[in-house]
PDB file of N, CA and C in Angstrom:
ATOM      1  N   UNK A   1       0.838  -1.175   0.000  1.00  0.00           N
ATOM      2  CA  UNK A   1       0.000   0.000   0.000  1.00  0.00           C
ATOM      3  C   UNK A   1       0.887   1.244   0.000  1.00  0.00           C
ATOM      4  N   UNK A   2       0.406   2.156  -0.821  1.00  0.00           N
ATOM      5  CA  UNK A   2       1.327   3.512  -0.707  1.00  0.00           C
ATOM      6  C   UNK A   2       0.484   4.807  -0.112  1.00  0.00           C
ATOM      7  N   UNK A   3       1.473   5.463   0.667  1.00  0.00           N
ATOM      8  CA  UNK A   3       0.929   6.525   1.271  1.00  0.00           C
ATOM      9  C   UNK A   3       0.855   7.607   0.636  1.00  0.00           C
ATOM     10  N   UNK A   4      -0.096   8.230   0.572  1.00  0.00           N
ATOM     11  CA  UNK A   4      -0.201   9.374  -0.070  1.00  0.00           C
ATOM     12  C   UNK A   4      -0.611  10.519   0.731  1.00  0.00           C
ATOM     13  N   UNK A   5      -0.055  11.720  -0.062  1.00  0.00           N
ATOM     14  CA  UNK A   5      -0.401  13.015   0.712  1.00  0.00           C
ATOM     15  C   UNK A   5      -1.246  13.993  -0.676  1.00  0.00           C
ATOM     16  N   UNK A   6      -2.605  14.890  -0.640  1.00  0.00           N
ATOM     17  CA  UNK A   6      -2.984  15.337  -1.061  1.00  0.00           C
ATOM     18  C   UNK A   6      -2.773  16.444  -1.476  1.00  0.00           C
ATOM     19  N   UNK A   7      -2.399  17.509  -2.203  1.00  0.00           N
ATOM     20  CA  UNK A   7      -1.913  18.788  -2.108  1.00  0.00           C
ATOM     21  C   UNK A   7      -3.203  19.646  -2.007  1.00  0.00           C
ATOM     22  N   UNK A   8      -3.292  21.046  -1.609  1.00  0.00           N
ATOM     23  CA  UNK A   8      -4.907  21.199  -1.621  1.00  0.00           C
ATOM     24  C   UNK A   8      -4.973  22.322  -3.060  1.00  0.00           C
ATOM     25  N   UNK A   9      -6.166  22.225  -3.369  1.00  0.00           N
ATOM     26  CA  UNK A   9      -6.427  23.055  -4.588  1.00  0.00           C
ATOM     27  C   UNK A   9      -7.874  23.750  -4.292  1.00  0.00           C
ATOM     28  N   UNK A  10      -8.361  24.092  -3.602  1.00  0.00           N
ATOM     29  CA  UNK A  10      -9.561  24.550  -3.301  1.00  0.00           C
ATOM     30  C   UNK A  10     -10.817  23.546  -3.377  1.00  0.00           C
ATOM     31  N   UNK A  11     -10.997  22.499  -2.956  1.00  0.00           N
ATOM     32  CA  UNK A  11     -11.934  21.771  -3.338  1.00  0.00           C
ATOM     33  C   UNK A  11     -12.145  20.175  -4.268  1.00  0.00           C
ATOM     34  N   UNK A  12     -10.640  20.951  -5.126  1.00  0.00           N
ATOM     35  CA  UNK A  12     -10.244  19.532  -6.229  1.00  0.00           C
ATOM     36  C   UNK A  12     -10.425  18.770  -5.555  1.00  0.00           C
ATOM     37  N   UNK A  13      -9.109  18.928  -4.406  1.00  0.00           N
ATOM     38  CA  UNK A  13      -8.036  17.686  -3.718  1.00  0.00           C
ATOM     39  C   UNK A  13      -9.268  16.901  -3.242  1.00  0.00           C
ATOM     40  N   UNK A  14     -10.484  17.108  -2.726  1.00  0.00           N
ATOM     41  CA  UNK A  14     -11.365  16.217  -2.068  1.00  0.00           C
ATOM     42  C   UNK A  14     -12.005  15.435  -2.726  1.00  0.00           C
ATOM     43  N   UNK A  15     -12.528  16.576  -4.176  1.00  0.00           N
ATOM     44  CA  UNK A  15     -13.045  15.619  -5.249  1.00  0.00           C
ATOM     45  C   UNK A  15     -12.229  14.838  -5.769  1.00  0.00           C
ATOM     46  N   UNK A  16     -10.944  14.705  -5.959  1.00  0.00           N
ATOM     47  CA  UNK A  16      -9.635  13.670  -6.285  1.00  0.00           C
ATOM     48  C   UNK A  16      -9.872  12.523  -5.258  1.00  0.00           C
ATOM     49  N   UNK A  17      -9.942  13.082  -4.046  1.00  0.00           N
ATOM     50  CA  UNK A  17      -9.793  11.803  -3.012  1.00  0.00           C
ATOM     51  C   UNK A  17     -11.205  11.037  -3.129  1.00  0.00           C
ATOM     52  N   UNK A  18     -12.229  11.652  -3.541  1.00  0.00           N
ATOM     53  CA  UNK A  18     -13.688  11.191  -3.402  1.00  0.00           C
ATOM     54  C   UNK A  18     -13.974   9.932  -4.416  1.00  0.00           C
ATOM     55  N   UNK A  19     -13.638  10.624  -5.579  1.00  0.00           N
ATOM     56  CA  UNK A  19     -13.468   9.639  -6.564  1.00  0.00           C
ATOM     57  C   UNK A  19     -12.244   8.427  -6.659  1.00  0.00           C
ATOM     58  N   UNK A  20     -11.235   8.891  -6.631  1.00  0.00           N
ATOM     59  CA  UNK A  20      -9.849   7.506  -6.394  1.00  0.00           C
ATOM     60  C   UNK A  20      -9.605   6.835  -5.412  1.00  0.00           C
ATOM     61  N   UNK A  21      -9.415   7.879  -4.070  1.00  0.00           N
ATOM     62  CA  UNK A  21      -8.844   7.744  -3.342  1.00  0.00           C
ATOM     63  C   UNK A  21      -9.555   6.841  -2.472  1.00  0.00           C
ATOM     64  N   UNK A  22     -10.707   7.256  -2.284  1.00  0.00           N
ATOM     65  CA  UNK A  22     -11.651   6.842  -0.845  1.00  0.00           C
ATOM     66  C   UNK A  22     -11.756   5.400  -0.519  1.00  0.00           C
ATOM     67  N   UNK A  23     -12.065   4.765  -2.014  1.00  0.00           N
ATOM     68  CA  UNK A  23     -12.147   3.311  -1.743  1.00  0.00           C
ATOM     69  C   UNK A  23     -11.103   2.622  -2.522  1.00  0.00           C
ATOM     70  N   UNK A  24      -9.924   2.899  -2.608  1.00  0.00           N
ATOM     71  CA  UNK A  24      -8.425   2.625  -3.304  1.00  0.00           C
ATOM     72  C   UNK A  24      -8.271   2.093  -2.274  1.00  0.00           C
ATOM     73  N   UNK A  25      -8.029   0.232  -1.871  1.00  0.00           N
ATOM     74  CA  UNK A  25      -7.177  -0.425  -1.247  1.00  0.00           C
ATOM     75  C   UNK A  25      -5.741  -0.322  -1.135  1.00  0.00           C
ATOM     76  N   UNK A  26      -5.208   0.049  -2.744  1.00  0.00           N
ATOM     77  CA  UNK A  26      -3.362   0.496  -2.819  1.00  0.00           C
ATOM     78  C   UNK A  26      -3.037   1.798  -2.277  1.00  0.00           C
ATOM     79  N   UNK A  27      -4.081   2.535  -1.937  1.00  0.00           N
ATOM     80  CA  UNK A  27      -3.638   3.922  -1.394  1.00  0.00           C
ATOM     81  C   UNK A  27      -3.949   4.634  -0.268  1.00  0.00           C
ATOM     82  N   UNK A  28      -3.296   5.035   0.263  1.00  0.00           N
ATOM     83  CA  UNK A  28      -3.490   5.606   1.898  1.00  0.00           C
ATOM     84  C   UNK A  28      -3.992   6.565   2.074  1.00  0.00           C
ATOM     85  N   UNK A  29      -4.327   7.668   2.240  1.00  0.00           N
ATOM     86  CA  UNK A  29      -4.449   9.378   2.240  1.00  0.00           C
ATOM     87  C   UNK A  29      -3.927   9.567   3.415  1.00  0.00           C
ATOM     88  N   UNK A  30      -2.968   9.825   3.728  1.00  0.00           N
ATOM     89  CA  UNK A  30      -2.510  10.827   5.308  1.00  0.00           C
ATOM     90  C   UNK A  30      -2.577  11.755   5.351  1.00  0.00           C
ATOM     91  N   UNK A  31      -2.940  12.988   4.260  1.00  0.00           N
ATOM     92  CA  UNK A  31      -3.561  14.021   5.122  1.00  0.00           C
ATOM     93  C   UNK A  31      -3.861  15.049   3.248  1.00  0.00           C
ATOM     94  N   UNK A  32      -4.439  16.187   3.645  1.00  0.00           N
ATOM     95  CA  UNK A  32      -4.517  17.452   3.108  1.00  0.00           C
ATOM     96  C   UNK A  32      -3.674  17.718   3.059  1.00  0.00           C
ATOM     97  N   UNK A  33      -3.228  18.773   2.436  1.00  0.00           N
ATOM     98  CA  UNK A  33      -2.688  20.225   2.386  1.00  0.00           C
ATOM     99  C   UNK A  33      -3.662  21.443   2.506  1.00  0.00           C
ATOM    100  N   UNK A  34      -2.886  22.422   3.168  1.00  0.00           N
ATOM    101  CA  UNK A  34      -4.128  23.721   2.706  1.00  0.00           C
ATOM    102  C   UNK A  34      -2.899  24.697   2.337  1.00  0.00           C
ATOM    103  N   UNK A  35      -4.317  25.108   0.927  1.00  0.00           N
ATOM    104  CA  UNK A  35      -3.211  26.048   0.135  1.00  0.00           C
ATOM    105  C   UNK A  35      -3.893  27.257   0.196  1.00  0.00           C
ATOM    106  N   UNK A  36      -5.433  27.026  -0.895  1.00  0.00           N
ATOM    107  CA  UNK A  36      -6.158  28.142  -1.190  1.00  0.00           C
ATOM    108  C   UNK A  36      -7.547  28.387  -0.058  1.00  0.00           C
ATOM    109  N   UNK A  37      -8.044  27.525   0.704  1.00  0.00           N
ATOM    110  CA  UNK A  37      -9.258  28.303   1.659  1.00  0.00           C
ATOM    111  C   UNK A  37      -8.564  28.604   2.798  1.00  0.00           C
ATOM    112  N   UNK A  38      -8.770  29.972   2.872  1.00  0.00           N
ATOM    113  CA  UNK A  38      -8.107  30.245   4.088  1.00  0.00           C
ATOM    114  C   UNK A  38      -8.920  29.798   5.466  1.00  0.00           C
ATOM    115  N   UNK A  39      -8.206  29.601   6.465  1.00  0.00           N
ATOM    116  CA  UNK A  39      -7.705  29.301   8.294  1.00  0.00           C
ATOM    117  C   UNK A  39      -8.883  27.533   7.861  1.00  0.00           C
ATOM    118  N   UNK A  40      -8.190  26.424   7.213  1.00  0.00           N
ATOM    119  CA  UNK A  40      -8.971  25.022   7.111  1.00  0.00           C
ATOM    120  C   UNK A  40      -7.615  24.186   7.644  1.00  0.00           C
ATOM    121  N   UNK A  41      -6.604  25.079   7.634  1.00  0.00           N
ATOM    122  CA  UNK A  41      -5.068  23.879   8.567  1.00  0.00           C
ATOM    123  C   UNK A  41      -5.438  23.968   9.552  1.00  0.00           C
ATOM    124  N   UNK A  42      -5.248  22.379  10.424  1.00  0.00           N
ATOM    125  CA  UNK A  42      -5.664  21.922  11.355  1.00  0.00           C
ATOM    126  C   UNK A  42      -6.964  21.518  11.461  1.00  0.00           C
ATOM    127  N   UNK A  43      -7.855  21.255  10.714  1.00  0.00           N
ATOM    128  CA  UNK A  43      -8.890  20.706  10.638  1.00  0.00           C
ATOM    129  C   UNK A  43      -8.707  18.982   9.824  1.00  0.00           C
ATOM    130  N   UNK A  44     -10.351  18.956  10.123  1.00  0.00           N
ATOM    131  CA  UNK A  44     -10.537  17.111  10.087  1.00  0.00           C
ATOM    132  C   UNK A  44     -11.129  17.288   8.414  1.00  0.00           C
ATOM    133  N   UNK A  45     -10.927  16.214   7.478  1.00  0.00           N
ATOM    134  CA  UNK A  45     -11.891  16.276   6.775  1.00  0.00           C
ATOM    135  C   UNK A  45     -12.657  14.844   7.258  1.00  0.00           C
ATOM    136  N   UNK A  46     -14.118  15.547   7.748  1.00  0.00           N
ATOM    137  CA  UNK A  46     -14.728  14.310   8.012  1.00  0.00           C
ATOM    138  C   UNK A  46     -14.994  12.667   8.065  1.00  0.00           C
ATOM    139  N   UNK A  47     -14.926  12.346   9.102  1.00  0.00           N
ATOM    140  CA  UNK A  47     -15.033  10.771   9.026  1.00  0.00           C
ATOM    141  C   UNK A  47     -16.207  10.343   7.897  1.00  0.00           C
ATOM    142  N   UNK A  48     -17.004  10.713   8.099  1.00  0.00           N
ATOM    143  CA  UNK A  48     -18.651  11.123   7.171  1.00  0.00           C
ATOM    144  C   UNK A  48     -18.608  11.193   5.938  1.00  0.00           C
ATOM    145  N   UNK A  49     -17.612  11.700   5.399  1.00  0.00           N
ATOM    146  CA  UNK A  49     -17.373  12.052   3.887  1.00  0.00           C
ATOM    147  C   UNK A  49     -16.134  10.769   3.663  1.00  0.00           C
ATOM    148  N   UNK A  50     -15.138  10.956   4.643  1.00  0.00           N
ATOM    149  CA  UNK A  50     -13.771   9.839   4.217  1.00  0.00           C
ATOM    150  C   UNK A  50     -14.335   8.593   4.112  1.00  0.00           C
ATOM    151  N   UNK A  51     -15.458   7.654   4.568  1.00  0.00           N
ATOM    152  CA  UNK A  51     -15.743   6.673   4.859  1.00  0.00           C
ATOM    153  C   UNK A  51     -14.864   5.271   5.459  1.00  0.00           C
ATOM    154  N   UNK A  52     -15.199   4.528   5.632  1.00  0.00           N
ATOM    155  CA  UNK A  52     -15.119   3.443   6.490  1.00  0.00           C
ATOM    156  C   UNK A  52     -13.561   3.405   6.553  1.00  0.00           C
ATOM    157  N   UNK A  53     -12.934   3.906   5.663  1.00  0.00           N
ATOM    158  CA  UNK A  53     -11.222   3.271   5.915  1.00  0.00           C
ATOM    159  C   UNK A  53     -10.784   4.159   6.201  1.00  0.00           C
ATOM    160  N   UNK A  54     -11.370   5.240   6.849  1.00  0.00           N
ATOM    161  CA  UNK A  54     -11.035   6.496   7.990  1.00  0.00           C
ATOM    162  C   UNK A  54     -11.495   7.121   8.860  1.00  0.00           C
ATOM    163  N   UNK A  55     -12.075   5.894   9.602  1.00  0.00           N
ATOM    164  CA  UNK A  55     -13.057   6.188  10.735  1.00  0.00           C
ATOM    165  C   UNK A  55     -12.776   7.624  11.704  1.00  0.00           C
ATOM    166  N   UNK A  56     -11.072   8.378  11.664  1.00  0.00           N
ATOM    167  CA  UNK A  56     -10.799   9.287  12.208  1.00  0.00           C
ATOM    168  C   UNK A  56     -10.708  10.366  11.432  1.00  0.00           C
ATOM    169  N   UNK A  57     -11.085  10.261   9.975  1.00  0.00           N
ATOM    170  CA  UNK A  57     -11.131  11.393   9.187  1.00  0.00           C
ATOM    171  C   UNK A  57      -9.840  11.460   8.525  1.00  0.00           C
ATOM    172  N   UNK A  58      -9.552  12.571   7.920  1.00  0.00           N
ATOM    173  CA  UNK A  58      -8.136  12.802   7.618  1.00  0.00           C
ATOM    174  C   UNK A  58      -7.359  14.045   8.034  1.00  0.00           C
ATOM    175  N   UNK A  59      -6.465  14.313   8.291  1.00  0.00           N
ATOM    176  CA  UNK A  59      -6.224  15.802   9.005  1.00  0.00           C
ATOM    177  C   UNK A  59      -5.962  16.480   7.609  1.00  0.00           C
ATOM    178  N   UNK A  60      -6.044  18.090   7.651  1.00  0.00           N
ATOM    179  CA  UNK A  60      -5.905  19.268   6.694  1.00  0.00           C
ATOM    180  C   UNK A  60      -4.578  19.660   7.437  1.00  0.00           C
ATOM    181  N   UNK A  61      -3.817  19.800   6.934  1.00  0.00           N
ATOM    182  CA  UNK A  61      -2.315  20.722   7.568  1.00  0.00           C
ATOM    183  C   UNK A  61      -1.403  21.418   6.676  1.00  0.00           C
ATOM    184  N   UNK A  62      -0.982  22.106   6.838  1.00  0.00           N
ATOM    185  CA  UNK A  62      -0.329  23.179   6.445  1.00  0.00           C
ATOM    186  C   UNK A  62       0.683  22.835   5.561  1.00  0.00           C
ATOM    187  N   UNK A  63       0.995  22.868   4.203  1.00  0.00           N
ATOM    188  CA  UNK A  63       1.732  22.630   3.630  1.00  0.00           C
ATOM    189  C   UNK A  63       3.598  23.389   4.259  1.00  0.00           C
ATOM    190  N   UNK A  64       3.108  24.097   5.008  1.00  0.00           N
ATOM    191  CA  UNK A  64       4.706  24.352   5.839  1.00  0.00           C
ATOM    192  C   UNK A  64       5.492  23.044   6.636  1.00  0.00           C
ATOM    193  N   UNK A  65       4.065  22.017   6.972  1.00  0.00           N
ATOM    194  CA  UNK A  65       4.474  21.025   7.611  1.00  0.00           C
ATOM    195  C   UNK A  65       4.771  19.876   6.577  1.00  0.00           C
ATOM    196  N   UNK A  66       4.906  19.724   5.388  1.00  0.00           N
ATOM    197  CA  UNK A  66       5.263  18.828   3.974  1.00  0.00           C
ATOM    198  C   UNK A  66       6.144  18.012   4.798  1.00  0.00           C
ATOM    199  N   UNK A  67       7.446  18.407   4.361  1.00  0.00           N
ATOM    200  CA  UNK A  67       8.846  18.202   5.309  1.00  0.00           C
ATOM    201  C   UNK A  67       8.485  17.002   6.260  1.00  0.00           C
ATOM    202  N   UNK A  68       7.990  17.384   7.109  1.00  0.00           N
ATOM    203  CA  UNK A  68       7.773  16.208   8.439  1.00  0.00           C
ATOM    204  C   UNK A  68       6.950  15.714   7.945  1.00  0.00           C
ATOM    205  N   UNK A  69       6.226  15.619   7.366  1.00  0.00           N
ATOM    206  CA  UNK A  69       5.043  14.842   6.630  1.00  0.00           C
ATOM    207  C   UNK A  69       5.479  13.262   6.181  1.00  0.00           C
ATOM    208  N   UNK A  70       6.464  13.756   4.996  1.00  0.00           N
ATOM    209  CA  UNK A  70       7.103  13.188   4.214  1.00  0.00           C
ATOM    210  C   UNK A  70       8.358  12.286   4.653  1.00  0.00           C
ATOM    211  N   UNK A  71       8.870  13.097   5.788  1.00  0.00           N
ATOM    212  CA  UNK A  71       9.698  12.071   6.634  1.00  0.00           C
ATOM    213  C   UNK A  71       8.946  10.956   7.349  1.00  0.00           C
ATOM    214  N   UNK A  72       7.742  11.203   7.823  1.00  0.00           N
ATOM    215  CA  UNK A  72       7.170   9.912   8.878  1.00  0.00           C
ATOM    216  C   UNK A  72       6.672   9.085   7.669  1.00  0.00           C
TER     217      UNK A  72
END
C-alpha cells in the first residue's frame, strides 16, 4: 500500500480523493494540504465524507508542515 499526501487546490483535492482515493485499497491518504481556503489547517476532513477506511477522518495541515510529513 502507498501513502499518499494530497496537495490542496480549493476543493479539487477532495473531489480527487472522493473519486480515487476513498475506496483505493493500494492507497493511503494521510492528510490534506491547505493552500487556497483560508484558516482550514488543522482541521478534520470528516469521518462522514472519508468513509469506512477512515473512521478518524483525515487531518488538513499546512503545507509548511510537507517536510515532516514526508519524513514519517
Amino acid at each position: 500500500m502507498r501513502r499518499v499526501i494530497i496537495m490542496g487546490a480549493a476543493g479539487r483535492d477532495f473531489h480527487n480523493f472522493n473519486t480515487y482515493y476513498r475506496n483505493n485499497p493500494e492507497r493511503e491518504v494521510v492528510a490534506f494540504t491547505a493552500t487556497q481556503i483560508p484558516d482550514i489547517e488543522g482541521r478534520i476532513y470528516p469521518p462522514e465524507l472519508a468513509g469506512e477506511r477512515y473512521p478518524d477522518g483525515i487531518p488538513i495541515l499546512s503545507e509548511d508542515d510537507l517536510t515532516n510529513l514526508i519524513d514519517k
